[in-house]
C-alpha atoms as a PDB file:
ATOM      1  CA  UNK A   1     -15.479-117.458-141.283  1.00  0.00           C
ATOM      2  CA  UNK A   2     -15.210-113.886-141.900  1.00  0.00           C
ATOM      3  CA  UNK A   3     -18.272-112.275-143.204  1.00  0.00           C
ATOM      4  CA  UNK A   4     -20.750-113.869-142.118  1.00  0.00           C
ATOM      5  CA  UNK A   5     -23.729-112.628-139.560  1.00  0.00           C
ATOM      6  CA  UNK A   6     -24.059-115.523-136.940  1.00  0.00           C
ATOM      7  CA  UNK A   7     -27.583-116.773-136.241  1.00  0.00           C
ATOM      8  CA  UNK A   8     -29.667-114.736-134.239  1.00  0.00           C
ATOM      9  CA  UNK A   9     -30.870-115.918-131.007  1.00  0.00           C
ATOM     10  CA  UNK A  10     -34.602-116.601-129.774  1.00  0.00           C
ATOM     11  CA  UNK A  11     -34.454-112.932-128.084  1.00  0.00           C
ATOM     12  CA  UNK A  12     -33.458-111.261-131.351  1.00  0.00           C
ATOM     13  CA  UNK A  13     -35.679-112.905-133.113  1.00  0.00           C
ATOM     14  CA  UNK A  14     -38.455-111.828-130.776  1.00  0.00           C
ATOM     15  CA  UNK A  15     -37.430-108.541-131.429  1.00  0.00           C
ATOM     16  CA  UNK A  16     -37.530-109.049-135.260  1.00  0.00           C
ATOM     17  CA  UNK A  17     -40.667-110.627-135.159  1.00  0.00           C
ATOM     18  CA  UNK A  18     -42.394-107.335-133.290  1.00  0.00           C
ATOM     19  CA  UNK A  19     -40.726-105.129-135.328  1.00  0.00           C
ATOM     20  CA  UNK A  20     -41.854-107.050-138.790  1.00  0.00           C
ATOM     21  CA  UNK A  21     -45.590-107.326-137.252  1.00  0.00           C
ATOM     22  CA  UNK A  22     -44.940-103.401-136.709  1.00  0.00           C
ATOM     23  CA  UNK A  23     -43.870-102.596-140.180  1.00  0.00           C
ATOM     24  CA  UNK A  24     -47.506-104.942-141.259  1.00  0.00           C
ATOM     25  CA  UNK A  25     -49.967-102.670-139.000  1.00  0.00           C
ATOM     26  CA  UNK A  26     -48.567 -99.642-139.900  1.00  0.00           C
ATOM     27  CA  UNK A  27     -48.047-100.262-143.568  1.00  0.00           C
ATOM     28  CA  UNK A  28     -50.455 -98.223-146.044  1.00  0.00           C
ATOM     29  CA  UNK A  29     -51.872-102.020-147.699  1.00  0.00           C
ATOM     30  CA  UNK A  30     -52.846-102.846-144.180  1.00  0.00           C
ATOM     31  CA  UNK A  31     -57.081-102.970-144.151  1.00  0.00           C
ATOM     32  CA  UNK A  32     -57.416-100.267-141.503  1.00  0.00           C
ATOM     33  CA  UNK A  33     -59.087 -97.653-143.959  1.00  0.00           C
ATOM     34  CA  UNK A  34     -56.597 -95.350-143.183  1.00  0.00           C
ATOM     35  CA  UNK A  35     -56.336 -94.143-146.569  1.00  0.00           C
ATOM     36  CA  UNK A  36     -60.074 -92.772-147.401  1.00  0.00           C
ATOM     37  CA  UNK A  37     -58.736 -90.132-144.464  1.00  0.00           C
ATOM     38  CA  UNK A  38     -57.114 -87.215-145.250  1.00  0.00           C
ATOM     39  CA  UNK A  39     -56.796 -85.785-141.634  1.00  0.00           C
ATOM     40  CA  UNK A  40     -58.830 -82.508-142.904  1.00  0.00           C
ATOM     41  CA  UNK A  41     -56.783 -81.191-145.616  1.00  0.00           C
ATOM     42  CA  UNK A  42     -59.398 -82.442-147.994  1.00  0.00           C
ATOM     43  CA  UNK A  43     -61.329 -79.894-145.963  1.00  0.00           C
ATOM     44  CA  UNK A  44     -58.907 -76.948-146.087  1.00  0.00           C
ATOM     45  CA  UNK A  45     -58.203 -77.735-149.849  1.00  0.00           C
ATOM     46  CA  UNK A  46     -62.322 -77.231-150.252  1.00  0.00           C
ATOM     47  CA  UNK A  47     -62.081 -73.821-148.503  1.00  0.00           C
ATOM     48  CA  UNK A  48     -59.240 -72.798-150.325  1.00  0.00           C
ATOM     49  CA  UNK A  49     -57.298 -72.226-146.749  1.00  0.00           C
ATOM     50  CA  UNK A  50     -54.339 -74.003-147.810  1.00  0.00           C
ATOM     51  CA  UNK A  51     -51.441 -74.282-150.531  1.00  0.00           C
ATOM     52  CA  UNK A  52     -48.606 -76.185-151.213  1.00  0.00           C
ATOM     53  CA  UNK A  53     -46.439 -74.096-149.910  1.00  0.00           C
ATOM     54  CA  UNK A  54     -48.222 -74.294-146.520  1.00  0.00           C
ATOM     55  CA  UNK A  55     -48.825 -77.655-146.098  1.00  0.00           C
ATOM     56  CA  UNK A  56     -45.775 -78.123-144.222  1.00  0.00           C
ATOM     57  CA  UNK A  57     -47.112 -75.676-141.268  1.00  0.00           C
ATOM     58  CA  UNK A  58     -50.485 -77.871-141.419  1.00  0.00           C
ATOM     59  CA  UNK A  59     -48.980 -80.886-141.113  1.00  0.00           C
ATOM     60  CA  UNK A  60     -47.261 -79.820-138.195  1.00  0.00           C
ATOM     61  CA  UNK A  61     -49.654 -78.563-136.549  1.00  0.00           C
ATOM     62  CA  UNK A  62     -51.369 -81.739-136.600  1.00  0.00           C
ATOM     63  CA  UNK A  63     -48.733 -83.966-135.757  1.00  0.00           C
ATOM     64  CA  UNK A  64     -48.387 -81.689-132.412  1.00  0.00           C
ATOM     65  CA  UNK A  65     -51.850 -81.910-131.829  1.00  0.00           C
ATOM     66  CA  UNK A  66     -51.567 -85.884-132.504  1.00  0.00           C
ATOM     67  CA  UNK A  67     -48.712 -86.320-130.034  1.00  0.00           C
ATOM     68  CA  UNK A  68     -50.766 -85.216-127.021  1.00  0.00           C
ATOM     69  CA  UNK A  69     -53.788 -86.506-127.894  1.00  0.00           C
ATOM     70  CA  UNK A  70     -54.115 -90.179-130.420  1.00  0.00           C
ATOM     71  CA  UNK A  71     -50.223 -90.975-129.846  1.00  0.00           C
ATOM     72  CA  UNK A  72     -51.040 -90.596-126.137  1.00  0.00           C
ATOM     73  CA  UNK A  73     -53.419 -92.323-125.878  1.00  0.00           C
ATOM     74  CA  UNK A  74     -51.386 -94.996-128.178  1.00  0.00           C
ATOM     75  CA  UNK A  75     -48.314 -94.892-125.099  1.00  0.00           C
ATOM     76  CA  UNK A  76     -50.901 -95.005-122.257  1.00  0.00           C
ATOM     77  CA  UNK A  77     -52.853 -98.043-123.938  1.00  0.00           C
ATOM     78  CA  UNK A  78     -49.704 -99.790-124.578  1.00  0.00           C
ATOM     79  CA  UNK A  79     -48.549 -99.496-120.817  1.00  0.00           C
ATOM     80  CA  UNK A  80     -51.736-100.776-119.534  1.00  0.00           C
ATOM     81  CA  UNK A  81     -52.085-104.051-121.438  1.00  0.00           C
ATOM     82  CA  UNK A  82     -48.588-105.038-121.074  1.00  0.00           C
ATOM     83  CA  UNK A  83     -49.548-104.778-117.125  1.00  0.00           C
ATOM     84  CA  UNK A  84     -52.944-105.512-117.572  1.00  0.00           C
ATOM     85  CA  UNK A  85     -54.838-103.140-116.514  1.00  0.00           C
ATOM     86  CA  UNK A  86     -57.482-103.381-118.494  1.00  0.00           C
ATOM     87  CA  UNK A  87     -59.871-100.860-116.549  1.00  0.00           C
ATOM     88  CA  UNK A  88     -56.992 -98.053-117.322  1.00  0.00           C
ATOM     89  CA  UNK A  89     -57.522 -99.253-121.354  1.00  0.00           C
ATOM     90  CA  UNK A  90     -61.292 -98.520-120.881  1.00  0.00           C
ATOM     91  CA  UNK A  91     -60.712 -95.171-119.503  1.00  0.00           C
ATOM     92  CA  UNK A  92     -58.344 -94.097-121.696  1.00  0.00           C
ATOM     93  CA  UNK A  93     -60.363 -95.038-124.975  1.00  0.00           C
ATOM     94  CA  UNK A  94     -63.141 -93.078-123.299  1.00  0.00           C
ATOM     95  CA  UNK A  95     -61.522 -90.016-122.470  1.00  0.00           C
ATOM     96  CA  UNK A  96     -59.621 -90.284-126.164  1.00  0.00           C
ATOM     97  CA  UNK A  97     -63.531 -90.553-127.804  1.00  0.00           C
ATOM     98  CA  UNK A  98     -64.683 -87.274-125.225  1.00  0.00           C
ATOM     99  CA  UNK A  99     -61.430 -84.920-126.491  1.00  0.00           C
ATOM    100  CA  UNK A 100     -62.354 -85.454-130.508  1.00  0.00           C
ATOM    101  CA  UNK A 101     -64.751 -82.449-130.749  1.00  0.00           C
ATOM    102  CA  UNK A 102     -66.662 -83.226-134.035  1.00  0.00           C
ATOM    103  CA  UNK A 103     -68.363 -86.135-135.177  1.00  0.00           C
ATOM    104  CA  UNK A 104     -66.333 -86.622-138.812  1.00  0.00           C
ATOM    105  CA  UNK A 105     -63.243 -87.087-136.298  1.00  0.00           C
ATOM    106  CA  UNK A 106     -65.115 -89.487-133.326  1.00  0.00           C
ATOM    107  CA  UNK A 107     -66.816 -91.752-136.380  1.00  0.00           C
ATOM    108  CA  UNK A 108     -63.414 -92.172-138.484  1.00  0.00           C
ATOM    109  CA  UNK A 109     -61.557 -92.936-135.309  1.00  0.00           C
ATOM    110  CA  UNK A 110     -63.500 -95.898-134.172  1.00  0.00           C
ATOM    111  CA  UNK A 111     -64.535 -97.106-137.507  1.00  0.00           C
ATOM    112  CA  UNK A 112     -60.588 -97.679-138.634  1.00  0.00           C
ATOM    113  CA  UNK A 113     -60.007 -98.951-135.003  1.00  0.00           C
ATOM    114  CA  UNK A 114     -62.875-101.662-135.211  1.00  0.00           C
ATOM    115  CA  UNK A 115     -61.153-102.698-138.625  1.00  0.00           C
ATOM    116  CA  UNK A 116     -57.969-103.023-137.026  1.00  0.00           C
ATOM    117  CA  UNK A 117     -59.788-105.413-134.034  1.00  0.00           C
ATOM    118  CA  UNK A 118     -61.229-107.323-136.994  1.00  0.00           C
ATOM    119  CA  UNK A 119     -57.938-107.761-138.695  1.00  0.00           C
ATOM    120  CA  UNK A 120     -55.814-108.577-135.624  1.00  0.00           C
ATOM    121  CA  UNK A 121     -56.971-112.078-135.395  1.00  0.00           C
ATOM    122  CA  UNK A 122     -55.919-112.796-138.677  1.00  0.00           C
ATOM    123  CA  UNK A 123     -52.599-110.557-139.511  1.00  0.00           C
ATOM    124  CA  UNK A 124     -50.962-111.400-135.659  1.00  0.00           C
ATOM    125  CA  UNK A 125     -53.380-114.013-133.347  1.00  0.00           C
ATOM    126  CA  UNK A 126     -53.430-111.194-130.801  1.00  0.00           C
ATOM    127  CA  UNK A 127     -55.202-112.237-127.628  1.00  0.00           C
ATOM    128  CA  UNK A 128     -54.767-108.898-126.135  1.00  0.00           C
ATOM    129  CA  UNK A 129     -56.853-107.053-129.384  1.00  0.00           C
ATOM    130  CA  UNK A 130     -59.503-110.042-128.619  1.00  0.00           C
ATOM    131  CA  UNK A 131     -59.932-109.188-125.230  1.00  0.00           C
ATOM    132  CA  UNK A 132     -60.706-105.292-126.741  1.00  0.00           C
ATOM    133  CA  UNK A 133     -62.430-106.481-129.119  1.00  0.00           C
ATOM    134  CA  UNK A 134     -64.968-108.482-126.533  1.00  0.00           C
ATOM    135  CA  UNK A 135     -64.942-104.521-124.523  1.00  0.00           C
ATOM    136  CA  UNK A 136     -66.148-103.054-127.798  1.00  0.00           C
ATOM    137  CA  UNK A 137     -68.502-105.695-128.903  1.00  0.00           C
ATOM    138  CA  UNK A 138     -70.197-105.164-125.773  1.00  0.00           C
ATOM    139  CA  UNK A 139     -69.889-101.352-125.875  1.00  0.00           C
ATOM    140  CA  UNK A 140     -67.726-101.048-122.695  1.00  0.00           C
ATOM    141  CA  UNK A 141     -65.461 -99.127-124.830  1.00  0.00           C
ATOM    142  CA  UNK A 142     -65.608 -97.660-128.252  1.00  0.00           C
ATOM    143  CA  UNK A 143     -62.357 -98.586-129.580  1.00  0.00           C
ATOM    144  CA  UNK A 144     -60.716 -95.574-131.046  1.00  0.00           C
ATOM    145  CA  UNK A 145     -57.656 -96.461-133.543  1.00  0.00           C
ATOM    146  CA  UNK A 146     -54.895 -95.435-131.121  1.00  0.00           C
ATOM    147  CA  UNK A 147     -56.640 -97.527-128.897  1.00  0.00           C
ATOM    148  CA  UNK A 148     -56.680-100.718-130.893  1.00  0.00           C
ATOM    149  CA  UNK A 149     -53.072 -99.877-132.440  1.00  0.00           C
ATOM    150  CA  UNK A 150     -51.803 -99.419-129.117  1.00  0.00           C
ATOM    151  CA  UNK A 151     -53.003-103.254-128.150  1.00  0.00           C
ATOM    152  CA  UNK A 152     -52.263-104.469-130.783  1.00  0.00           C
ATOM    153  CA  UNK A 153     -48.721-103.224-130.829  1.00  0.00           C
ATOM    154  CA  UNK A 154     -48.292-104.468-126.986  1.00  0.00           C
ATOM    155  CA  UNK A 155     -49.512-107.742-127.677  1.00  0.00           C
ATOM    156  CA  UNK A 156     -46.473-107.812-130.418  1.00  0.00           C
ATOM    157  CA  UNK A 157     -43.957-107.181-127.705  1.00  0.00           C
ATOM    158  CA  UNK A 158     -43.122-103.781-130.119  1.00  0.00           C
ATOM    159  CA  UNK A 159     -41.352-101.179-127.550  1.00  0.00           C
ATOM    160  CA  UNK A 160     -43.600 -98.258-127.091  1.00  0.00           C
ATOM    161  CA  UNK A 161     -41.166 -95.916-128.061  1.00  0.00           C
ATOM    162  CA  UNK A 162     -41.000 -97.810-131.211  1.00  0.00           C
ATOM    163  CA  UNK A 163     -45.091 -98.363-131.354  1.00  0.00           C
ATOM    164  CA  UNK A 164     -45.676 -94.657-131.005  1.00  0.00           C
ATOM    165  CA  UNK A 165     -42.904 -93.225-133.667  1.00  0.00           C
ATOM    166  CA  UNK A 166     -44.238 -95.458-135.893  1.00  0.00           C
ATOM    167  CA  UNK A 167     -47.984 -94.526-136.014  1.00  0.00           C
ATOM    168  CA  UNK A 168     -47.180 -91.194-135.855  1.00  0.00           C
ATOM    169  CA  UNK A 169     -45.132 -91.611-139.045  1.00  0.00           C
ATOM    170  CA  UNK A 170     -48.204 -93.108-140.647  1.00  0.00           C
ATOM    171  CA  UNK A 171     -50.051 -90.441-139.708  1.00  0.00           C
ATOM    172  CA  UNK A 172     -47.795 -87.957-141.295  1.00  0.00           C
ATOM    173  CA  UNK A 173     -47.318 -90.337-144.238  1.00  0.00           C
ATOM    174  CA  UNK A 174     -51.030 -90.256-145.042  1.00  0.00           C
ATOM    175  CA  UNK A 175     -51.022 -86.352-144.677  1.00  0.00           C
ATOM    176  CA  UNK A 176     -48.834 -86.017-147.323  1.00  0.00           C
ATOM    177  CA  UNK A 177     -50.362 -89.305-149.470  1.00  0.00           C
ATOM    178  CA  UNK A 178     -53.765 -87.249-149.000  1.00  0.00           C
ATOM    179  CA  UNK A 179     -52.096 -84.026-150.524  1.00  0.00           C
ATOM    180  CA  UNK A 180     -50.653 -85.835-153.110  1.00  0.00           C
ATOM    181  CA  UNK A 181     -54.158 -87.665-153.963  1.00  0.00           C
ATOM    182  CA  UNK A 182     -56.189 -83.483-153.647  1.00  0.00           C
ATOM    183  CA  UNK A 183     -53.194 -82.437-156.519  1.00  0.00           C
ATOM    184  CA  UNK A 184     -51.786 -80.116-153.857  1.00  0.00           C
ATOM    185  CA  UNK A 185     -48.036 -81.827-154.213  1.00  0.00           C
ATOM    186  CA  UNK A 186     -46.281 -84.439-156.344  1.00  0.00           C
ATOM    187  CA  UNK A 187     -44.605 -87.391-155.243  1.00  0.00           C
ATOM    188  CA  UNK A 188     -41.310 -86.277-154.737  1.00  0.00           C
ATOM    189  CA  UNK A 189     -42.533 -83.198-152.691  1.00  0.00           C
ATOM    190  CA  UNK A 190     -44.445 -85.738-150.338  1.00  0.00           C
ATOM    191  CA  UNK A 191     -41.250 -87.137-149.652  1.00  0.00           C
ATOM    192  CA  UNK A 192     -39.448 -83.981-148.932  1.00  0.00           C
ATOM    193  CA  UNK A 193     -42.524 -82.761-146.598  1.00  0.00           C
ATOM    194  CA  UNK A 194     -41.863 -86.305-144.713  1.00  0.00           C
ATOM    195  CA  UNK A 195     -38.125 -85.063-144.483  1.00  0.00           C
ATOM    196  CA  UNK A 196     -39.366 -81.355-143.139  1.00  0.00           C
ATOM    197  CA  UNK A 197     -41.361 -82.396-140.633  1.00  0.00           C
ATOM    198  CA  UNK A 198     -39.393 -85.227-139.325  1.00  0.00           C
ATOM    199  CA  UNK A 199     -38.536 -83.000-136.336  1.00  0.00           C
ATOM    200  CA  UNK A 200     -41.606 -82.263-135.161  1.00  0.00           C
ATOM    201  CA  UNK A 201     -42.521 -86.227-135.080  1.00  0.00           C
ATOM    202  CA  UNK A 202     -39.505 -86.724-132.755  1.00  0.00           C
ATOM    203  CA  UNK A 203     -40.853 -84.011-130.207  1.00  0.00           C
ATOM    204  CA  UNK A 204     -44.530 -85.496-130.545  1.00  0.00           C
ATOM    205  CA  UNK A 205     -42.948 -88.902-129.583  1.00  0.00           C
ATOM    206  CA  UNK A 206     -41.470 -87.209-126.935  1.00  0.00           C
ATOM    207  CA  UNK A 207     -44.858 -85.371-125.704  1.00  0.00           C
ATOM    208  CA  UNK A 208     -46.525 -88.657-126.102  1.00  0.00           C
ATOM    209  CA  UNK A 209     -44.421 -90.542-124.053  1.00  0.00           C
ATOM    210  CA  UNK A 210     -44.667 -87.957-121.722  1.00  0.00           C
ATOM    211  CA  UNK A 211     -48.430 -89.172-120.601  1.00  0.00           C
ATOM    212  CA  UNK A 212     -49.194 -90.621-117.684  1.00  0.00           C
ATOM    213  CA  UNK A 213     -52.611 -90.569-117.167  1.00  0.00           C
ATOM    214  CA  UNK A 214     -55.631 -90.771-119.295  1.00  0.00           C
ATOM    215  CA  UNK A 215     -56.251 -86.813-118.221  1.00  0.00           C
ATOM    216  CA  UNK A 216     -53.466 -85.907-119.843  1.00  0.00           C
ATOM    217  CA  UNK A 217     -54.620 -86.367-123.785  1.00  0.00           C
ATOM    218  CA  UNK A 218     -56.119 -83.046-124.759  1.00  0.00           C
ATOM    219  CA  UNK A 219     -55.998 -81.311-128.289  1.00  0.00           C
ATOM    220  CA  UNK A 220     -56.260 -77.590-129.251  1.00  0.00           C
ATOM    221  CA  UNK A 221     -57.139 -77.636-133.141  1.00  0.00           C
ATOM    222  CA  UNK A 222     -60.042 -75.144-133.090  1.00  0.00           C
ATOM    223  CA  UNK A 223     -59.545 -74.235-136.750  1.00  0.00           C
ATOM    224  CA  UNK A 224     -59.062 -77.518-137.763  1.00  0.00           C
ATOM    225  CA  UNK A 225     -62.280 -78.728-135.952  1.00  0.00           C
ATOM    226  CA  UNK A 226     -64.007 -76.014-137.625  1.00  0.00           C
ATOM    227  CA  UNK A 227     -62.818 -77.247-141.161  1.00  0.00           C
ATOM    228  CA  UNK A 228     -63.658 -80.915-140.399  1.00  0.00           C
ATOM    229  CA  UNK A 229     -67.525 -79.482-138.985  1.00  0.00           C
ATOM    230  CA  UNK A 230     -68.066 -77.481-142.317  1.00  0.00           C
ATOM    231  CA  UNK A 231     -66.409 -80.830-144.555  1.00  0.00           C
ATOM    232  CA  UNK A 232     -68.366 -83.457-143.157  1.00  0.00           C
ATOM    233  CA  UNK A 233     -71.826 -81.735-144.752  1.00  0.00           C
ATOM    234  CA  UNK A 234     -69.677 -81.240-148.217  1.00  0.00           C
ATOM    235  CA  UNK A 235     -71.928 -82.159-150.939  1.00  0.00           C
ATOM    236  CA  UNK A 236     -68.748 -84.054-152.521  1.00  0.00           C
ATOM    237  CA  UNK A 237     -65.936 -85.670-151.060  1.00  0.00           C
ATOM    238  CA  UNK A 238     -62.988 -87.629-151.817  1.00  0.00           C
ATOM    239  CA  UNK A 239     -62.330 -88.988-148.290  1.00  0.00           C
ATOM    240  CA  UNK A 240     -64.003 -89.118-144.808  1.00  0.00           C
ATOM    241  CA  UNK A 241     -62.157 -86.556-142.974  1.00  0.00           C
END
C-alpha cells in the first residue's frame, strides 16, 4: 500500500526513544531550575552594560565560552559512562567545579545538576545518574549540571553529538527566555536571536566534541565573571545568576 510508513524496528525505536527522553531533559518544563538563571545578563542589564541590540554579541560570547568549558565537560562525561569509567566522570566534574571562577556560577551549577540526579529516577529509571548520584551523595563529586546531563543523556543511548547540540541549544534558549523575562527583547526577537546565533552553536558543538581530556575544559569570561561577582551581592534580583 502506497503511503504508508512501515513499522519501525526495535533499533529505530531505540533511537526514538533516546531522542524523545532528549527532547524531556532538555525541555524548559523539565524541574532542573534552569529557568531562575539568566546566565548573567540579569547582571549586565543591572549595570546597564548591555542593550538589545547587543545581546546577540553576549550571547555569543557565552555560548563559545560554554562549548569549551560545560558542553565539554557534557562530551567527556558522556564518553566515560558509556565505557565506564567512572573515575574519568569524577575527574571531570572536579576539574568542571575548579574552572567556574565565582561562587554565583559553582552554586547554580551543582544545585540544577543535583535536581536533575533527583529527577532522573523518575523522568527515565537511569541507573547510570544513580550511580552519580551515590558519588555526590557521598561528596566524591559535586555534580555540576553538564555533569549530570551528560549521564543522564548516556544512560538514554542519545548520541553525543546529539546530547551536546542539544544542551547547548537550551542554554542559548534560556539566554534569550532571560532577556525576554529583564524586558530587553520581545518574543519574536528571542526567536530571531536563536536564528543569529545558530552558527556559533554549531562551532561550540564542534569545540566541544573536540575534548579529550578533562584538562581541556577552560573558560575565558573575565568580564562576565566580574558581572556575575558584583550580581550575586545585588540587593534585588530576579534570578540566581
Amino acid at each position: 500500500m502506497t503511503g504508508v510508513t512501515p513499522p519501525s524496528g526495535p533499533e529505530e525505536g531505540a533511537v526514538l526513544e533516546a531522542l524523545l527522553g532528549q527532547f524531556q531533559i532538555t525541555d524548559s518544563g523539565f524541574p532542573s531550575g534552569l529557568y531562575t538563571l539568566s546566565h548573567g545578563l540579569e547582571g549586565y542589564t543591572q549595570l546597564r552594560a548591555v542593550q538589545a541590540d547587543g545581546l546577540v554579541a553576549l550571547v555569543t560570547d557565552l555560548v563559545r565560552a560554554a562549548g569549551t568549558s560545560d558542553a565539554a565537560a557534557l562530551a567527556l562525561t558522556h564518553r566515560a559512562v558509556w565505557t565506564g569509567d567512572w573515575d574519568r566522570v569524577v575527574d571531570v566534574d572536579r576539574r568542571l567545579y575548579a574552572v567556574k571562577l565565582n561562587r554565583e556560577q559553582r552554586r547554580a551549577s551543582v544545585r540544577t545538576g543535583r535536581q536533575v540526579l533527583d529527577t532522573a529516577e523518575e523522568a527515565f529509571g537511569s541507573e547510570p545518574a544513580a550511580r552519580l548520584t551515590g558519588l555526590v551523595t557521598r561528596r566524591i563529586t559535586p555534580g555540576n549540571h553538564a555533569v549530570a546531563v551528560g549521564t543522564v543523556h548516556a544512560g538514554l543511548g542519545s548520541p553525543v553529538e546529539h546530547a551536546v547540540a542539544g544542551d547547548l541549544f537550551a542554554f542559548a534558549a534560556g539566554c534569550a527566555a532571560a532577556a525576554v523575562r529583564l524586558g530587553r527583547i520581545d518574543f519574536r526577537r528571542a526567536q530571531g536571536l536563536l536564528r543569529e546565533i545558530r552558527p556559533e552553536l554549531v562551532r561550540a558543538v564542534g569545540r566541544a566534541l573536540a575534548a579529550r581530556d578533562p584538562r581541556d575544559l577552560h573558560g575565558s569570561t573575565p568580564v562576565a565573571d566580574t558581572v556575575s561577582t558584583a550580581h550575586e551581592r545585588a540587593e534585588a534580583r530576579l534570578f540566581f545568576t
